[in-house]
C-alpha atoms as a PDB file:
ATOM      1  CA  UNK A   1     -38.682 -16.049  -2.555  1.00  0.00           C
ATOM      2  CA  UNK A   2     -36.496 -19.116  -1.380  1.00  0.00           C
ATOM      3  CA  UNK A   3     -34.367 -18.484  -4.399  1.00  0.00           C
ATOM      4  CA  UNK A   4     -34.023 -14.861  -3.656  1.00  0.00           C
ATOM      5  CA  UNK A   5     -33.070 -15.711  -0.318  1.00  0.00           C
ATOM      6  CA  UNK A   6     -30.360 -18.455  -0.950  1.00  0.00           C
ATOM      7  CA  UNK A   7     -28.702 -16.030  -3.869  1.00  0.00           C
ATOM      8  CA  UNK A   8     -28.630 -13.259  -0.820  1.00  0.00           C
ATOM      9  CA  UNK A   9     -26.990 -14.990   1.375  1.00  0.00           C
ATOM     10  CA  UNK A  10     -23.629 -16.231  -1.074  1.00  0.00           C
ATOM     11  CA  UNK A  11     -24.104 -12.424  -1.897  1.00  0.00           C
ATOM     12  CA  UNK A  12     -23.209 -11.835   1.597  1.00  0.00           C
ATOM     13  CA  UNK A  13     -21.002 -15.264   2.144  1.00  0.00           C
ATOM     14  CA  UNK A  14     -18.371 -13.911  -0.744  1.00  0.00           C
ATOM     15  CA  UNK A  15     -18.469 -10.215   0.354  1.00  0.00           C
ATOM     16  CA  UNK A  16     -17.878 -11.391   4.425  1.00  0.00           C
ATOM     17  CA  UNK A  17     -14.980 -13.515   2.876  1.00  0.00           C
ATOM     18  CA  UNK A  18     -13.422 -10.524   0.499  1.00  0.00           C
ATOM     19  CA  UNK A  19     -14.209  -8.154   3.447  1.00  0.00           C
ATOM     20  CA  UNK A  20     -11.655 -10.479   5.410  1.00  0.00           C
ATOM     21  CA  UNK A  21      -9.045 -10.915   3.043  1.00  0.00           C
ATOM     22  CA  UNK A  22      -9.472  -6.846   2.383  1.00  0.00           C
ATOM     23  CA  UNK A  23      -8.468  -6.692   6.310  1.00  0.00           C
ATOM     24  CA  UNK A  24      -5.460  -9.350   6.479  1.00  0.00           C
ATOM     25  CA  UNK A  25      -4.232  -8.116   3.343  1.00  0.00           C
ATOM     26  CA  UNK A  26      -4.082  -4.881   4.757  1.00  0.00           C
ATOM     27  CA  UNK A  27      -2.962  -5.982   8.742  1.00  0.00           C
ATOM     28  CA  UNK A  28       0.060  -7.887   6.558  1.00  0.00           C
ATOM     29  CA  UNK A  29       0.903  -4.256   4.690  1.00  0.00           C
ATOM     30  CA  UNK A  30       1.181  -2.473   8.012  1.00  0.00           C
ATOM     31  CA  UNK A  31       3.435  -5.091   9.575  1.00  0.00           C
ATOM     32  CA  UNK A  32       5.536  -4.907   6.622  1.00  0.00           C
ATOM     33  CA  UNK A  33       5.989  -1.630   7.439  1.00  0.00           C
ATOM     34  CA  UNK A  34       6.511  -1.772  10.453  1.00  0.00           C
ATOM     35  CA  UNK A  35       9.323  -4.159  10.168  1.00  0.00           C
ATOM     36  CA  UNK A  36      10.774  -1.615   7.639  1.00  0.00           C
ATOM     37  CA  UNK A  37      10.873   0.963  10.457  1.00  0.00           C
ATOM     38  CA  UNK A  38      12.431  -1.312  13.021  1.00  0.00           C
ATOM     39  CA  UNK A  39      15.008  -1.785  10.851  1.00  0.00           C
ATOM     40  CA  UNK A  40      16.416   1.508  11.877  1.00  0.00           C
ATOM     41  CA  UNK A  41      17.983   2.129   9.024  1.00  0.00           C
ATOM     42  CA  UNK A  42      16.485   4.597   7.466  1.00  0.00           C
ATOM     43  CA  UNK A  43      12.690   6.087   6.343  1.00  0.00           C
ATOM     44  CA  UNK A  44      10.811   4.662   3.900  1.00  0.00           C
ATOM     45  CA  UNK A  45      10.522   6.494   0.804  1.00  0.00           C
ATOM     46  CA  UNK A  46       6.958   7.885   1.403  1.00  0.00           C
ATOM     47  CA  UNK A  47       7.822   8.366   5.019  1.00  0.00           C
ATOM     48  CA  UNK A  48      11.232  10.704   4.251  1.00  0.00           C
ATOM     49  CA  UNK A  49       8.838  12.297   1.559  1.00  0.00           C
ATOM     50  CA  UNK A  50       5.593  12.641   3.999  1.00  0.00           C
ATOM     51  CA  UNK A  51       8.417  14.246   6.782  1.00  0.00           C
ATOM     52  CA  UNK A  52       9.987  16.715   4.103  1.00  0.00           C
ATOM     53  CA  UNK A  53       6.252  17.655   3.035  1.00  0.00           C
ATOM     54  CA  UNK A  54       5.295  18.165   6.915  1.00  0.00           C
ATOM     55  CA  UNK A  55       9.035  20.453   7.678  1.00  0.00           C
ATOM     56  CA  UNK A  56       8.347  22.260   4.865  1.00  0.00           C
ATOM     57  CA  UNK A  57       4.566  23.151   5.377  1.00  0.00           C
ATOM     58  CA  UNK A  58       4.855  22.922   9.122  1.00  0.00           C
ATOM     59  CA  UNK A  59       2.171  20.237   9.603  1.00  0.00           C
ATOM     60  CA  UNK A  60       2.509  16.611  11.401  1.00  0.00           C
ATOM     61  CA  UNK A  61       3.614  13.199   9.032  1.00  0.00           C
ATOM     62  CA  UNK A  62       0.051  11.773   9.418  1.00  0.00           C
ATOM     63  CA  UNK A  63      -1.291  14.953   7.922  1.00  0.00           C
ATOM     64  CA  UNK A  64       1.022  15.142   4.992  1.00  0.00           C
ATOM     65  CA  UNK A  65       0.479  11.672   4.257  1.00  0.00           C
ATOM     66  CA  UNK A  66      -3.306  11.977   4.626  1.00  0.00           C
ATOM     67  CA  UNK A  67      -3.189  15.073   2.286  1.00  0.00           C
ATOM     68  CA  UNK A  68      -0.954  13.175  -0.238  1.00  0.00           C
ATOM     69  CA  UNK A  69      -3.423  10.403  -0.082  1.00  0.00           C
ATOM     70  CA  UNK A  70      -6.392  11.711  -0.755  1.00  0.00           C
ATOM     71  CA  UNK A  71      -4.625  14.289  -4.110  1.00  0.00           C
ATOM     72  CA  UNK A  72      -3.102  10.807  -5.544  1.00  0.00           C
ATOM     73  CA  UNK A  73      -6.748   9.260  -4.938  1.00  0.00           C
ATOM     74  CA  UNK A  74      -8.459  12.330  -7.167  1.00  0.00           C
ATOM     75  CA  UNK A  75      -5.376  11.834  -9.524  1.00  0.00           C
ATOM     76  CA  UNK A  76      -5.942   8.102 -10.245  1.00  0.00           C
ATOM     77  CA  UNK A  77      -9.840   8.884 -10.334  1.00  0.00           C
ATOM     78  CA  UNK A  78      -8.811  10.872 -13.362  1.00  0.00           C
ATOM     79  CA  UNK A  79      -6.659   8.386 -14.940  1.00  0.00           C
ATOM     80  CA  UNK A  80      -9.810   6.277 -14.551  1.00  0.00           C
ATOM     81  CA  UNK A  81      -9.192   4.202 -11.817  1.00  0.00           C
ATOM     82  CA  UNK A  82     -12.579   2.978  -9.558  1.00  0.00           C
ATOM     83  CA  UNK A  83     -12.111   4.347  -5.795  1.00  0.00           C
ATOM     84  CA  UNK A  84     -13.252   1.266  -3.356  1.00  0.00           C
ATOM     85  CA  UNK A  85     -14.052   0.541   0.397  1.00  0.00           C
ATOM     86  CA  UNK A  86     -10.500  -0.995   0.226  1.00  0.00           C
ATOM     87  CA  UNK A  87      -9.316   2.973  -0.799  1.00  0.00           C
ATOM     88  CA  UNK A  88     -10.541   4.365   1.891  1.00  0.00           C
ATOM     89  CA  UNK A  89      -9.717   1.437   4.516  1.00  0.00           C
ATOM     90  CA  UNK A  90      -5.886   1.366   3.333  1.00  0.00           C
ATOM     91  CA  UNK A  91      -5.834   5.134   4.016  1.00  0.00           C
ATOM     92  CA  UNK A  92      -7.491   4.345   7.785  1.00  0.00           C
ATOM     93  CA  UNK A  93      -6.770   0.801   8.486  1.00  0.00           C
ATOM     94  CA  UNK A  94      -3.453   0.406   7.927  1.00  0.00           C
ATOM     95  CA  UNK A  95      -2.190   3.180  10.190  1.00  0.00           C
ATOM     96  CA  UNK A  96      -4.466   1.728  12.849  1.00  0.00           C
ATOM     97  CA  UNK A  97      -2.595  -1.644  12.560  1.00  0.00           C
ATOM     98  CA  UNK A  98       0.641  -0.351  12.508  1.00  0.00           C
ATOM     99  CA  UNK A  99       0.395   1.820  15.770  1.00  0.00           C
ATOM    100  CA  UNK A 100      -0.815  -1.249  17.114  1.00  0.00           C
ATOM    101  CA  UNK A 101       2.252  -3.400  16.162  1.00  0.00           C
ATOM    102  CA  UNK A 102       4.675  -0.730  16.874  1.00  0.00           C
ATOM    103  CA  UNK A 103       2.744  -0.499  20.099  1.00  0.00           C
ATOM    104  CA  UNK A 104       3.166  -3.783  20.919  1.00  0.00           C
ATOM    105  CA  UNK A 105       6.633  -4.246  20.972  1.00  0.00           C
ATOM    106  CA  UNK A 106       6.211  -7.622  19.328  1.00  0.00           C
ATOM    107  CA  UNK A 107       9.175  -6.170  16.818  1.00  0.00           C
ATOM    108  CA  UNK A 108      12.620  -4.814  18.166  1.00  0.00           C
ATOM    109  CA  UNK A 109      14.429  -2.118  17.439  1.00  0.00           C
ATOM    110  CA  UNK A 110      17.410  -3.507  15.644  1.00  0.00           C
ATOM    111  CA  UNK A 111      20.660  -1.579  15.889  1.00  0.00           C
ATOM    112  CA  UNK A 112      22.443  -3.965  13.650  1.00  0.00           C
ATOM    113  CA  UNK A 113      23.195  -2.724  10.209  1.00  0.00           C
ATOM    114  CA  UNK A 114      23.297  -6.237   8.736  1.00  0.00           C
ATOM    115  CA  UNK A 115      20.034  -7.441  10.829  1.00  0.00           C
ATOM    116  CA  UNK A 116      18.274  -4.350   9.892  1.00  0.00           C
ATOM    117  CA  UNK A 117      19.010  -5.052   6.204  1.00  0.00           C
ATOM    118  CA  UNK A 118      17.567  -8.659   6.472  1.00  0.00           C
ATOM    119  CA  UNK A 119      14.594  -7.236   8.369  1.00  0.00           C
ATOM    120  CA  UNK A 120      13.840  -4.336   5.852  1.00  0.00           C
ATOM    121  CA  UNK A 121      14.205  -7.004   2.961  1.00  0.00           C
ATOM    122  CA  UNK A 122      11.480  -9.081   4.966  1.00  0.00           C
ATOM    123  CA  UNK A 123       9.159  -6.293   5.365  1.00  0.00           C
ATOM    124  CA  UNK A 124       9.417  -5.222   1.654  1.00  0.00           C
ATOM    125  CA  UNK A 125       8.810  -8.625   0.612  1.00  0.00           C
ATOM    126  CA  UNK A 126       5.806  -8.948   3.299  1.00  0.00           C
ATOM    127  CA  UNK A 127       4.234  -5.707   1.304  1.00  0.00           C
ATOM    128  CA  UNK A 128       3.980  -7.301  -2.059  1.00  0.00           C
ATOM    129  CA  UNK A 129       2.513  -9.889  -0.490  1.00  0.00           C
ATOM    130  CA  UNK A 130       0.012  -8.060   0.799  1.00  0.00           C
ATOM    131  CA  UNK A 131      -0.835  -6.345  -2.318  1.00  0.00           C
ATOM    132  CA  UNK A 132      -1.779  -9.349  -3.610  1.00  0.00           C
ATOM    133  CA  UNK A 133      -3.516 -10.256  -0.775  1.00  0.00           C
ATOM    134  CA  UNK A 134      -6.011  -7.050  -0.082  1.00  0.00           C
ATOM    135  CA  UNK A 135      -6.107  -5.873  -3.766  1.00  0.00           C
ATOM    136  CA  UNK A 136      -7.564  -9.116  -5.063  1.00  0.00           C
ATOM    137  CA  UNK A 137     -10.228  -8.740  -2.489  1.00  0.00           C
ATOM    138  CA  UNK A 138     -11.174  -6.222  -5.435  1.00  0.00           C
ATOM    139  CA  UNK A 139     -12.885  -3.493  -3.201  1.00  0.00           C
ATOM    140  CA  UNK A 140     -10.900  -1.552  -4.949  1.00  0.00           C
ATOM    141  CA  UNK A 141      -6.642  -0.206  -4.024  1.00  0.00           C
ATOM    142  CA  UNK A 142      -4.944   1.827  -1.973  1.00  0.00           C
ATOM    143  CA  UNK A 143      -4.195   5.402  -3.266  1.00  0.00           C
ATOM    144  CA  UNK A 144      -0.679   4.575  -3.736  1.00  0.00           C
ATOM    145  CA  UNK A 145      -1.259   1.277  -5.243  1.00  0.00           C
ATOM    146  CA  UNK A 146      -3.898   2.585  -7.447  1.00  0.00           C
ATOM    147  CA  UNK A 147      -1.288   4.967  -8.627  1.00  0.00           C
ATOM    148  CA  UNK A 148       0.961   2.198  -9.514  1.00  0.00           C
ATOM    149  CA  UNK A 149      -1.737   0.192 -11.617  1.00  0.00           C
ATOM    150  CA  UNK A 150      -2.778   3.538 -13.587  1.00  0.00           C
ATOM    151  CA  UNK A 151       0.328   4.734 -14.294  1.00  0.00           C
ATOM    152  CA  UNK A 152       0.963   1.135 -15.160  1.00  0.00           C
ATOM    153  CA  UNK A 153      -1.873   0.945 -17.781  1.00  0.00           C
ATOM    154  CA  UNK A 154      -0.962   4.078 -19.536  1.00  0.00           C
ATOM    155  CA  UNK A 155       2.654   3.668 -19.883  1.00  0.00           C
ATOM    156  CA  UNK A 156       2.884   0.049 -20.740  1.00  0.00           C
ATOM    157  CA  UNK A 157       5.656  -1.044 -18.487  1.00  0.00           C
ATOM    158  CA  UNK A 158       5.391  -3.686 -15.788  1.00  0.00           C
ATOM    159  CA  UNK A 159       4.282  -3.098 -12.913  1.00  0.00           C
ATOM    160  CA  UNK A 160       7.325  -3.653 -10.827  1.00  0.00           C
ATOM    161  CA  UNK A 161       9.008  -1.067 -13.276  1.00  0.00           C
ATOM    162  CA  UNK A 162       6.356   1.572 -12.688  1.00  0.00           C
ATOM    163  CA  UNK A 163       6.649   1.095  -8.447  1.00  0.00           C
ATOM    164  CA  UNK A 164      10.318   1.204  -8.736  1.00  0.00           C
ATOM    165  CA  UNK A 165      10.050   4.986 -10.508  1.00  0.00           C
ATOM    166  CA  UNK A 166       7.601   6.071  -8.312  1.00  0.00           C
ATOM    167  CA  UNK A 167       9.381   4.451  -5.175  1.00  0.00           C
ATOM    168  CA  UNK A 168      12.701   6.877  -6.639  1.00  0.00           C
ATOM    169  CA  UNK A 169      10.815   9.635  -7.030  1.00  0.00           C
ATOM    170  CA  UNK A 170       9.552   9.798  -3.945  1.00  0.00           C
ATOM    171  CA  UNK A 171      12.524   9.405  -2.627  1.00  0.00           C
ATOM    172  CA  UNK A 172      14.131  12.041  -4.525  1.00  0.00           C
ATOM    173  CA  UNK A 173      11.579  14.599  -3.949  1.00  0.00           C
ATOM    174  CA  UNK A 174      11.418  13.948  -0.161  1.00  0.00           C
ATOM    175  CA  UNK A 175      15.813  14.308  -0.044  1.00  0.00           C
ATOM    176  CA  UNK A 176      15.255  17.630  -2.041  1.00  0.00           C
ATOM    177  CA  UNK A 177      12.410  18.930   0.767  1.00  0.00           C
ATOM    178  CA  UNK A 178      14.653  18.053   3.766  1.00  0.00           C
ATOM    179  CA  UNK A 179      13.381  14.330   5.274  1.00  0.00           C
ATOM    180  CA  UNK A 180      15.723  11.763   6.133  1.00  0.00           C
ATOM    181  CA  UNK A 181      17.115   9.751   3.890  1.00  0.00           C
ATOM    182  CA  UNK A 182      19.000   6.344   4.800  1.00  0.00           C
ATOM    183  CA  UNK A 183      20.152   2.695   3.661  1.00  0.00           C
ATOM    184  CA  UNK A 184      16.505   2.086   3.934  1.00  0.00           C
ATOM    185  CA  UNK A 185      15.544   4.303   2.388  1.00  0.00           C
ATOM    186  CA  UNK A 186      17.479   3.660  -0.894  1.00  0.00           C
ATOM    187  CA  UNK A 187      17.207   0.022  -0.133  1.00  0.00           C
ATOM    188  CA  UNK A 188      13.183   0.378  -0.357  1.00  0.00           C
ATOM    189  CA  UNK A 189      13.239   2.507  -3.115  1.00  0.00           C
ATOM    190  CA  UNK A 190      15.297   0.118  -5.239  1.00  0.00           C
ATOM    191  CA  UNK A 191      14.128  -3.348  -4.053  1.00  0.00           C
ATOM    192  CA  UNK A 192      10.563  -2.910  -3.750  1.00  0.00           C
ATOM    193  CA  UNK A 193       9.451  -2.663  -7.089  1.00  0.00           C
ATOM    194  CA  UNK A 194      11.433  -5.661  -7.905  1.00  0.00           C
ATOM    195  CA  UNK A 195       9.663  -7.619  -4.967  1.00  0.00           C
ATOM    196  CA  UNK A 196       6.342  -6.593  -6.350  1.00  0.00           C
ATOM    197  CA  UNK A 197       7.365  -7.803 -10.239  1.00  0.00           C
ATOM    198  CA  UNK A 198       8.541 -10.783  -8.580  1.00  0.00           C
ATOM    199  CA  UNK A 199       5.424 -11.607  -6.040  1.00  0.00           C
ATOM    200  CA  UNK A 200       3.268 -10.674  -8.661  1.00  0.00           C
ATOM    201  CA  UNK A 201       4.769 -13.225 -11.146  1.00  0.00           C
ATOM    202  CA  UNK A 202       4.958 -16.207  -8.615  1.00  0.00           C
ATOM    203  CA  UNK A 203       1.415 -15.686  -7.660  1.00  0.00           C
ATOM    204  CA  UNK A 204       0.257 -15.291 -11.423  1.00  0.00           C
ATOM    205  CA  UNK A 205      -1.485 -12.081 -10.380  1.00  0.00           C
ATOM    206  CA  UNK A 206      -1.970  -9.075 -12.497  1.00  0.00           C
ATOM    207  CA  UNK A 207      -3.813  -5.876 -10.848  1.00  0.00           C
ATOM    208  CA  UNK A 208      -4.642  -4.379 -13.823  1.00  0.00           C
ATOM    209  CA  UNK A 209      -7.058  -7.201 -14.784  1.00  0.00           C
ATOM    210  CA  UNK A 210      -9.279  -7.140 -11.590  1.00  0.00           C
ATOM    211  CA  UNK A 211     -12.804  -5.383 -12.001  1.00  0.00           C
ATOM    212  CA  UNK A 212     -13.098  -3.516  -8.539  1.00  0.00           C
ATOM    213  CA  UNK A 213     -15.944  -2.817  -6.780  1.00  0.00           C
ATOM    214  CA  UNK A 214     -16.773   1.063  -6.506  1.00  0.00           C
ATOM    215  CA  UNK A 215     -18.472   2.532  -3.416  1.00  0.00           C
ATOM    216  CA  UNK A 216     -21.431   3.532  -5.600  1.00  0.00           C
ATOM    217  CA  UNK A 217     -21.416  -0.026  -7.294  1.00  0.00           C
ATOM    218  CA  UNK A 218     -21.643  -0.702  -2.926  1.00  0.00           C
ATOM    219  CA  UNK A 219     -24.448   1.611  -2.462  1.00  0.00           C
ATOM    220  CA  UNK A 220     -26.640   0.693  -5.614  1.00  0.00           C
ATOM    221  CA  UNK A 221     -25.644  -2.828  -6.680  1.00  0.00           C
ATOM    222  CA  UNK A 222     -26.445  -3.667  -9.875  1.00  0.00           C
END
């Protein structure tokens, strides 16, 4: 009974300390972005794409990228990928945080282009950092992330490669539906994937190796 009750309680010791790297990891991600927006230089990629998506349907950016989020999330389940707490959080969570530090005011809006190159770069660079951050928490990635490691496993490229396409995609398809495309926006495109390859490297940390937890694996632990 003792036994039982010491192995419960590291149970619940490393999921409280995953649950709270899952939640910086994710805070970091949303000030990343939001130091890419006060850039003012131009939309991310998903943003421009999320905006042509919402003129062209007539619906709002948060429900484009909600609707994108949750077809890339059945996509990767199909490629295989395990759909975590940490899935559905990023989708939640990070929007949360961001309206928070945009609400703030904590970060100007630069009207510089030179500044607002040096503060996109930061933001990217703050990004891959959180990927490693709230993806080795291993509750499983974010639908766009998760993307990035599938595609990543069935094509055999690196994974700063794979981002890269997907970041020029996006970009490509969001320019061809009508949402704004800037310096940033080619700047993010181009350079994140190569902050990701590089963060990735430094930290010795490869995504496709972690064993997430599911939310059924949550539900009915083994």
């Amino acid at each position: 009974m003792v036994l039982k009750t010491v192995t419960a309680r590291k149970i619940l010791a490393t999921h409280a300390k995953r649950f709270l790297r899952l939640n910086i990891g994710l805070f970091l991600y949303a000030l990343g972005i939001a130091l890419t927006i006060r850039a003012n230089i131009g939309y991310g990629p998903w943003d421009s794409f999320h905006a042509g998506l919402g003129k062209t349907f007539g619906i709002s950016i948060g429900q484009a990228s909600i609707i994108v989020g949750f077809i890339i999330i059945g996509a990767t389940m199909f490629m295989g990928e395990k759909i975590g707490l940490g899935t559905i959080l990023n989708i939640v969570l990070i929007g949360i945080f961001l309206d928070l530090i945009l609400w703030s005011g904590v970060i100007p809006l630069l009207h510089n282009w030179l500044a607002g190159i040096l503060l996109l770069v930061s933001g990217l660079f703050i990004i891959s950092v959180a990927m490693v951050v709230y993806m080795g928490a291993a509750y499983g990635a974010g639908p766009r992330d998760g993307l990035m490691v599938a595609l990543s496993k069935r094509i055999k490229l690196p994974i700063g490669v794979i981002r890269g396409m997907i970041e020029l995609t996006v970009t490509i398809a969001g320019w061809r539906l009508g949402g704004m495309i800037g310096l940033g926006t080619l700047l993010s495109a181009m350079l994140l994937g190569v902050f990701v390859q590089l963060t990735f490297r430094m930290c010795k940390f490869d995504p496709k190796a972690i064993v997430h937890s599911s939310l059924s694996g949550l539900i009915k632990p083994k």
